[in-house]
N, C-alpha and C. Protein backbone atom coordinates (compact mmCIF):
# COMPACT_ATOMS: atom_id res chain seq x y z
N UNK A 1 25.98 30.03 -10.53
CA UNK A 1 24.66 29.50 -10.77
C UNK A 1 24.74 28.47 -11.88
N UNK A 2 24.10 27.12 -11.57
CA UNK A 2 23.89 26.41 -12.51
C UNK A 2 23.12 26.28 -13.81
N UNK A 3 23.31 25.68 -14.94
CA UNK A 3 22.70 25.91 -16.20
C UNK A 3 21.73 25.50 -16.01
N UNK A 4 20.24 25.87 -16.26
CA UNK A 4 18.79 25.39 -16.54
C UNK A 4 18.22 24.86 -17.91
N UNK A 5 17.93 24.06 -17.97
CA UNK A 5 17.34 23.25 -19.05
C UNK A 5 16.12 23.31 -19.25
N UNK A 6 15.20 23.59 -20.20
CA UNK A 6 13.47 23.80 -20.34
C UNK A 6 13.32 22.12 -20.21
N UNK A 7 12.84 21.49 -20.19
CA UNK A 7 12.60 19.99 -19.77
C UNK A 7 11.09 19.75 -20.41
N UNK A 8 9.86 20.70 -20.10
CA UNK A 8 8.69 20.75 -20.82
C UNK A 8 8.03 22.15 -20.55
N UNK A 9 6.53 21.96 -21.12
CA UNK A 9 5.53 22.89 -20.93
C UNK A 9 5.37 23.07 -19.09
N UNK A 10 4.40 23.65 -18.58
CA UNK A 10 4.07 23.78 -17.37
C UNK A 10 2.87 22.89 -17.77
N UNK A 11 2.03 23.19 -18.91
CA UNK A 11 0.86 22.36 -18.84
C UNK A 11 0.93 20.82 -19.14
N UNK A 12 2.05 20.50 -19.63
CA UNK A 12 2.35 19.15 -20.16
C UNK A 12 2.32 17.67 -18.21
N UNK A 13 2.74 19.17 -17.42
CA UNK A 13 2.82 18.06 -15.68
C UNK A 13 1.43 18.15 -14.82
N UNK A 14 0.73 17.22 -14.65
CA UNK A 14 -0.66 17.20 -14.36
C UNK A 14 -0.29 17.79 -13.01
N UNK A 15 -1.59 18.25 -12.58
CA UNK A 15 -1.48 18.89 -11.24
C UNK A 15 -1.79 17.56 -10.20
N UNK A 16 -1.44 17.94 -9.13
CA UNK A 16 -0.91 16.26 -8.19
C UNK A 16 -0.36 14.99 -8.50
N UNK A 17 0.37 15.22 -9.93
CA UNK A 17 0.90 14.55 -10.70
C UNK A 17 2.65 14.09 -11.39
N UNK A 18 2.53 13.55 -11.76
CA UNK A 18 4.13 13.31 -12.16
C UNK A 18 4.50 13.35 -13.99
N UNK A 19 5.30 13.88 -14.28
CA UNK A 19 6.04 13.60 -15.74
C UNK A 19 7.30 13.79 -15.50
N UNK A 20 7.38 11.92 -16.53
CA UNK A 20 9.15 11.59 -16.95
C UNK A 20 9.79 12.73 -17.74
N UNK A 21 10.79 12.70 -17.88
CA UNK A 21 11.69 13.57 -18.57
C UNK A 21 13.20 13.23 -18.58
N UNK A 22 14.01 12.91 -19.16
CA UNK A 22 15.68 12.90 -19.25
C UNK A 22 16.26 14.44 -19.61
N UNK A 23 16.98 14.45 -18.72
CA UNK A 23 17.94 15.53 -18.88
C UNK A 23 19.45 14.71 -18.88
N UNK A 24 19.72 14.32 -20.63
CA UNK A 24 20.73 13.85 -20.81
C UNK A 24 20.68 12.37 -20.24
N UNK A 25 21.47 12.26 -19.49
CA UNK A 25 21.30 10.30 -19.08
C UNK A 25 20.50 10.20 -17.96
N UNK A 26 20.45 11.78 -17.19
CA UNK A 26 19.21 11.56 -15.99
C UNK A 26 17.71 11.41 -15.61
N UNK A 27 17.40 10.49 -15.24
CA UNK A 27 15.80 10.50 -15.44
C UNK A 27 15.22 11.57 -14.14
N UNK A 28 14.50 12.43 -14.60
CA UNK A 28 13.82 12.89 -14.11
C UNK A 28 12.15 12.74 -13.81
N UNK A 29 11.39 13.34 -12.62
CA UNK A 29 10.19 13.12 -12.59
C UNK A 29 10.07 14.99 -12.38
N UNK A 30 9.07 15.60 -13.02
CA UNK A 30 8.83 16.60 -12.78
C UNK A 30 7.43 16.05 -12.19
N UNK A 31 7.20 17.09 -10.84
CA UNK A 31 6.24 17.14 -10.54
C UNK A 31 5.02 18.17 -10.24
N UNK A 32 4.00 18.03 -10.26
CA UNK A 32 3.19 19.40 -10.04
C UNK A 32 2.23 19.22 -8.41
N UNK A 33 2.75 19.95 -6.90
CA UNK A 33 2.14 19.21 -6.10
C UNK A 33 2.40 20.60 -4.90
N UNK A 34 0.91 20.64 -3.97
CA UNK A 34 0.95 21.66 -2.89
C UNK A 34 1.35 23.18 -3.77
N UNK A 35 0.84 23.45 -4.90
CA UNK A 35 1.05 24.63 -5.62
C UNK A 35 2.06 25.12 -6.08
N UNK A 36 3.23 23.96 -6.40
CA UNK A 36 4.47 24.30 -6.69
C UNK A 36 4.96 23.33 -7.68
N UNK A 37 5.84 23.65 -8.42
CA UNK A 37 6.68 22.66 -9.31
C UNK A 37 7.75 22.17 -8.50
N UNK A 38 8.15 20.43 -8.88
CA UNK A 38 9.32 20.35 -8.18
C UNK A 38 10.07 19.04 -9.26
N UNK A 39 11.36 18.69 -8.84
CA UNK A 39 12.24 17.55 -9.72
C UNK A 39 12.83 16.82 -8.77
N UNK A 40 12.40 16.06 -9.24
CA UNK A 40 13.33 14.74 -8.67
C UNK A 40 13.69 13.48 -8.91
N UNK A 41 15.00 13.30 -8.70
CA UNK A 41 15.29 11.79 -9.27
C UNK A 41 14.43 10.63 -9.90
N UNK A 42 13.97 10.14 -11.22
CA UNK A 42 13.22 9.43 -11.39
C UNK A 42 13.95 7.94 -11.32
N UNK A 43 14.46 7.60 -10.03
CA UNK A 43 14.57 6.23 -9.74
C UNK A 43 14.46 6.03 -8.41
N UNK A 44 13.68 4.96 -7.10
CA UNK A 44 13.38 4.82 -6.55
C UNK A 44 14.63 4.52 -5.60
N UNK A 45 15.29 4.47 -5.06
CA UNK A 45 16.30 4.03 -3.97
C UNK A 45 16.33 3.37 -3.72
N UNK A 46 15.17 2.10 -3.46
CA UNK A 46 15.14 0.62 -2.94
C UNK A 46 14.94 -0.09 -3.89
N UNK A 47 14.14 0.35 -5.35
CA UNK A 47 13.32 -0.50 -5.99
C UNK A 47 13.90 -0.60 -7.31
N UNK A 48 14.84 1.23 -7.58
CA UNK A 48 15.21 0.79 -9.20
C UNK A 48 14.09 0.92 -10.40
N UNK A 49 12.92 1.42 -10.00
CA UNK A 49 11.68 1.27 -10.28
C UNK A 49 11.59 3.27 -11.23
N UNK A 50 10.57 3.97 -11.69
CA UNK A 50 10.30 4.97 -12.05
C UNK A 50 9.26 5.67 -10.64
N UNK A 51 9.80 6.36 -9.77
CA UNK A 51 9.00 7.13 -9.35
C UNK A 51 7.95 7.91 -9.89
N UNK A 52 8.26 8.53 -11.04
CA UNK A 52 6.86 9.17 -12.13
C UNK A 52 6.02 8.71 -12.27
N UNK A 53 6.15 7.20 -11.98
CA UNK A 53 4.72 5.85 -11.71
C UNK A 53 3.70 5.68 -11.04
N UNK A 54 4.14 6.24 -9.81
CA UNK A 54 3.43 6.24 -8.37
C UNK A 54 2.76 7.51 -8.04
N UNK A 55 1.75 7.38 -6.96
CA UNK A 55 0.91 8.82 -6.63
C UNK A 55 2.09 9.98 -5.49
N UNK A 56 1.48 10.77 -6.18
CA UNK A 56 1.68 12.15 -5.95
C UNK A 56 0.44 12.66 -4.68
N UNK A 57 0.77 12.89 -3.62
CA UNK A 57 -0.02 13.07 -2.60
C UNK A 57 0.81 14.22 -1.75
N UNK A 58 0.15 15.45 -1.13
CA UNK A 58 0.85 16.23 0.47
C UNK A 58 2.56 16.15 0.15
N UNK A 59 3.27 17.04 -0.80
CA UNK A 59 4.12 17.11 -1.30
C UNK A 59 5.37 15.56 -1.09
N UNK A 60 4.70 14.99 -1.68
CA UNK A 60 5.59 13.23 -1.45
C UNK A 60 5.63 12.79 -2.74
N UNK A 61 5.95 12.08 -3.42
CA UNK A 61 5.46 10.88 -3.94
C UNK A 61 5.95 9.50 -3.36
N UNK A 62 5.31 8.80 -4.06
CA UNK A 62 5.05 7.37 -3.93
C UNK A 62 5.94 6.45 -5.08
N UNK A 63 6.14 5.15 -4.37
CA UNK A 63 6.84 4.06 -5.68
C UNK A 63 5.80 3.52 -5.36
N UNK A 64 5.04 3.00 -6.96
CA UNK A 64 4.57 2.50 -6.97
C UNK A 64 5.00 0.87 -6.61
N UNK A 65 5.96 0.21 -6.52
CA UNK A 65 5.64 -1.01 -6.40
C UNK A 65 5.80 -1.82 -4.82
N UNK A 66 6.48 -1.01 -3.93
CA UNK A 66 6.53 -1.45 -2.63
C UNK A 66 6.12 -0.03 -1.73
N UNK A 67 5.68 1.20 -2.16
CA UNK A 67 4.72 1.93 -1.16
C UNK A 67 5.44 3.21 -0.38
N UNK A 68 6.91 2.64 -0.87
CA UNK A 68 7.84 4.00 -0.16
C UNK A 68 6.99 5.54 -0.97
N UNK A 69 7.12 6.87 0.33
CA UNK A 69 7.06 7.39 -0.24
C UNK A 69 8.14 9.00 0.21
N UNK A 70 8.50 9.20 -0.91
CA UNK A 70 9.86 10.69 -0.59
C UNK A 70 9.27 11.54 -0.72
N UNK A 71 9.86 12.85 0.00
CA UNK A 71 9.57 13.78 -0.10
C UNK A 71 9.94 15.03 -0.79
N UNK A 72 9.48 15.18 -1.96
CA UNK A 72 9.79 16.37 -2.98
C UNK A 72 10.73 17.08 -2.77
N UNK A 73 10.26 17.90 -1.31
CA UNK A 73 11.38 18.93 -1.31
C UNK A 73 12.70 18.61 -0.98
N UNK A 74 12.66 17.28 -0.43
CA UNK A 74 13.96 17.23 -0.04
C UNK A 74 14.36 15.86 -0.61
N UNK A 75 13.87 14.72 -1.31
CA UNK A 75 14.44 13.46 -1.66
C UNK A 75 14.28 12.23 -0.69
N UNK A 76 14.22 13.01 1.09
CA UNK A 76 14.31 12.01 2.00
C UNK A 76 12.78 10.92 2.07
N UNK A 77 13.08 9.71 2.32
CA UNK A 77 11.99 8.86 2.32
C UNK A 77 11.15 9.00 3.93
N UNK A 78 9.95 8.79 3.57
CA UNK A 78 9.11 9.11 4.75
C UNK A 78 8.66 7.30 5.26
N UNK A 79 9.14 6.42 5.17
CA UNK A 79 8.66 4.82 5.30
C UNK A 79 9.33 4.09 4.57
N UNK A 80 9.39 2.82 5.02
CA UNK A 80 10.39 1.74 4.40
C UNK A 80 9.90 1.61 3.39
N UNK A 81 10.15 0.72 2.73
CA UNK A 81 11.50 0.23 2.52
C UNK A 81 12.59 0.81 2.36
N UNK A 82 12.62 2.17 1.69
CA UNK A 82 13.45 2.84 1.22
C UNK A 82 13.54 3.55 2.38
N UNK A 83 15.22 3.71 2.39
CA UNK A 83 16.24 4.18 3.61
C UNK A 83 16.86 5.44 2.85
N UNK A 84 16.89 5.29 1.74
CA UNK A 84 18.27 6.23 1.35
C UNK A 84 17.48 7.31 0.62
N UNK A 85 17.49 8.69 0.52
CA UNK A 85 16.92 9.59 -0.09
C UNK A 85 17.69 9.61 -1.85
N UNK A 86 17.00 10.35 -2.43
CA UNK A 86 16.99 10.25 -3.98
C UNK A 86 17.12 11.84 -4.08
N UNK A 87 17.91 12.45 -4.99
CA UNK A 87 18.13 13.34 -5.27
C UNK A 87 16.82 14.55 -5.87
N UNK A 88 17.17 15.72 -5.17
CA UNK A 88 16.17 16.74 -6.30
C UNK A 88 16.63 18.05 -6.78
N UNK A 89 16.32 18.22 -7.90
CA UNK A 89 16.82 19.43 -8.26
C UNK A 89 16.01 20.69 -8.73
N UNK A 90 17.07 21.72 -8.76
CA UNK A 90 16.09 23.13 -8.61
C UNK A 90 15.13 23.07 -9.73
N UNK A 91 14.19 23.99 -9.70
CA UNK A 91 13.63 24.21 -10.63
C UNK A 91 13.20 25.65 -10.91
N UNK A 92 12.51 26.30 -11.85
CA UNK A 92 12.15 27.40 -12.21
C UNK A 92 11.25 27.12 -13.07
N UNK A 93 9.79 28.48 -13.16
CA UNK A 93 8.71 28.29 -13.95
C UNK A 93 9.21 29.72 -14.90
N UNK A 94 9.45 29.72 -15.99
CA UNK A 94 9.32 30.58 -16.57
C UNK A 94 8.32 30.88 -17.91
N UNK A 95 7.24 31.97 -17.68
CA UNK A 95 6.25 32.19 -18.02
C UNK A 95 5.56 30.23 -18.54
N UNK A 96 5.58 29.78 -19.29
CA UNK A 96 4.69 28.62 -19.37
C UNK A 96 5.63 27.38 -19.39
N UNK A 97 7.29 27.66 -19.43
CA UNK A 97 8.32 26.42 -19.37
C UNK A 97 8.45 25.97 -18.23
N UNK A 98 9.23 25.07 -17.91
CA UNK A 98 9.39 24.55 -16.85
C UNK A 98 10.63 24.33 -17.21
N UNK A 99 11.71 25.20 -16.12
CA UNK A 99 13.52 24.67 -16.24
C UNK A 99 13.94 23.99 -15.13
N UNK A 100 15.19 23.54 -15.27
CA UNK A 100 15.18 22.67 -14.13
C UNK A 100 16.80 22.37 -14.29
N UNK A 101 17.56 22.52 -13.26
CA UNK A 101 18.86 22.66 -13.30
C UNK A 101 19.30 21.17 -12.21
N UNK A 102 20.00 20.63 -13.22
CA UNK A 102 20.71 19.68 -12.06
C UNK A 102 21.52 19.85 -11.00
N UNK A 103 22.18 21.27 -11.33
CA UNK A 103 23.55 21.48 -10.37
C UNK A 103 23.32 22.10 -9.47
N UNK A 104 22.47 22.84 -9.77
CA UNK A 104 21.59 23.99 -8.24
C UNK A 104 20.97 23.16 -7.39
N UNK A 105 21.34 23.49 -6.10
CA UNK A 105 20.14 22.75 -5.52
C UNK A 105 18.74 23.50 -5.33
N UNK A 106 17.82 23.22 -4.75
CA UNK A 106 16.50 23.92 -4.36
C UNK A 106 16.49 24.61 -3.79
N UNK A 107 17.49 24.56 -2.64
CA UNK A 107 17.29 26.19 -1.64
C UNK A 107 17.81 27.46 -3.05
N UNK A 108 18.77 27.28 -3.73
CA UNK A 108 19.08 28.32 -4.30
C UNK A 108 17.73 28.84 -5.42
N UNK A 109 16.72 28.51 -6.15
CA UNK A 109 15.32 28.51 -6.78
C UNK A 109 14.83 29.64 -5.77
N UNK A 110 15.32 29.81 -4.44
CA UNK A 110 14.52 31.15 -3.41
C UNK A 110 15.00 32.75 -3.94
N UNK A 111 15.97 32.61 -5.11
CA UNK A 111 16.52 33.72 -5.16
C UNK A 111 15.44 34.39 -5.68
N UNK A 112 15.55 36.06 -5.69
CA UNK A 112 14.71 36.70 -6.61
C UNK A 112 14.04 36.59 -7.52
N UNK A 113 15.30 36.41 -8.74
CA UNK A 113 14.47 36.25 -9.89
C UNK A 113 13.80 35.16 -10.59
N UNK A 114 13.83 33.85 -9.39
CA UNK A 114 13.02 32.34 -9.91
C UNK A 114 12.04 32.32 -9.01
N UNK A 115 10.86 32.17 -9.93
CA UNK A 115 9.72 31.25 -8.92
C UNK A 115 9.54 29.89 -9.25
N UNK A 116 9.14 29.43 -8.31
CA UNK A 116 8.47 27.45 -8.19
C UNK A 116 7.24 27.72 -8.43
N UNK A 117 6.42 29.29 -8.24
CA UNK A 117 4.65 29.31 -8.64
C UNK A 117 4.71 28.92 -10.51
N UNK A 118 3.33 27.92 -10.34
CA UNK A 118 2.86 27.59 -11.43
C UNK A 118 2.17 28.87 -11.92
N UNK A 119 2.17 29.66 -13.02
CA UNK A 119 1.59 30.36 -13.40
C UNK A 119 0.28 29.96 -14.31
N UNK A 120 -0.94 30.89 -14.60
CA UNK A 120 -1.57 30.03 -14.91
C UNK A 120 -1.96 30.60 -16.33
């Protein structure tokens, strides 16, 4: 199992929303969306741009500057421009933190003792 990093609060990531974060040289976007926490790559695949920029909609986000938008759970883009999916990584809510492991992927977050529920 990979190491988890607290990254922020739970309350610090707006709900249908995005917050930046670096974990070390990686930019991250934590997101809060469809009742779950999720991470993912904060750079756009086509654009080079901050995904954390753009709307958060039906577990996707958006780049803001040409309209692509990926999909949380998995990185893959749902419309051009962008072809190439962007990485995401696990996450965990623990009581009000938010951790988030680069090396795990997301299917492994299904184990027992992690939830993706936002607690409130």
């Amino acid at each position: 199992m990979g190491e988890y990093v607290r990254v922020c609060a739970l309350g610090e990531v707006p709900e249908d929303g995005a917050l930046h974060v670096d974990i070390g040289d990686t930019p991250v976007a934590v997101v809060r969306a469809c009742g779950e926490v999720f991470a993912i790559h904060d750079v756009c695949s086509h654009a080079d741009v901050p995904l954390s920029e753009g709307d958060v909609e039906d577990c996707t986000i958006e780049c803001w500057l040409h309209g692509s938008r990926f999909d949380l759970r998995t990185g893959k883009p749902s419309g051009l421009p962008a072809i190439r999916p962007v990485p995401v990584y696990a996450v965990r809510v623990d009581g009000g933190d938010v951790l988030i492991s680069l090396t795990d992927s997301p299917d492994s977050s299904d184990s027992p003792d992690s939830s993706q529920e936002p607690s409130a």
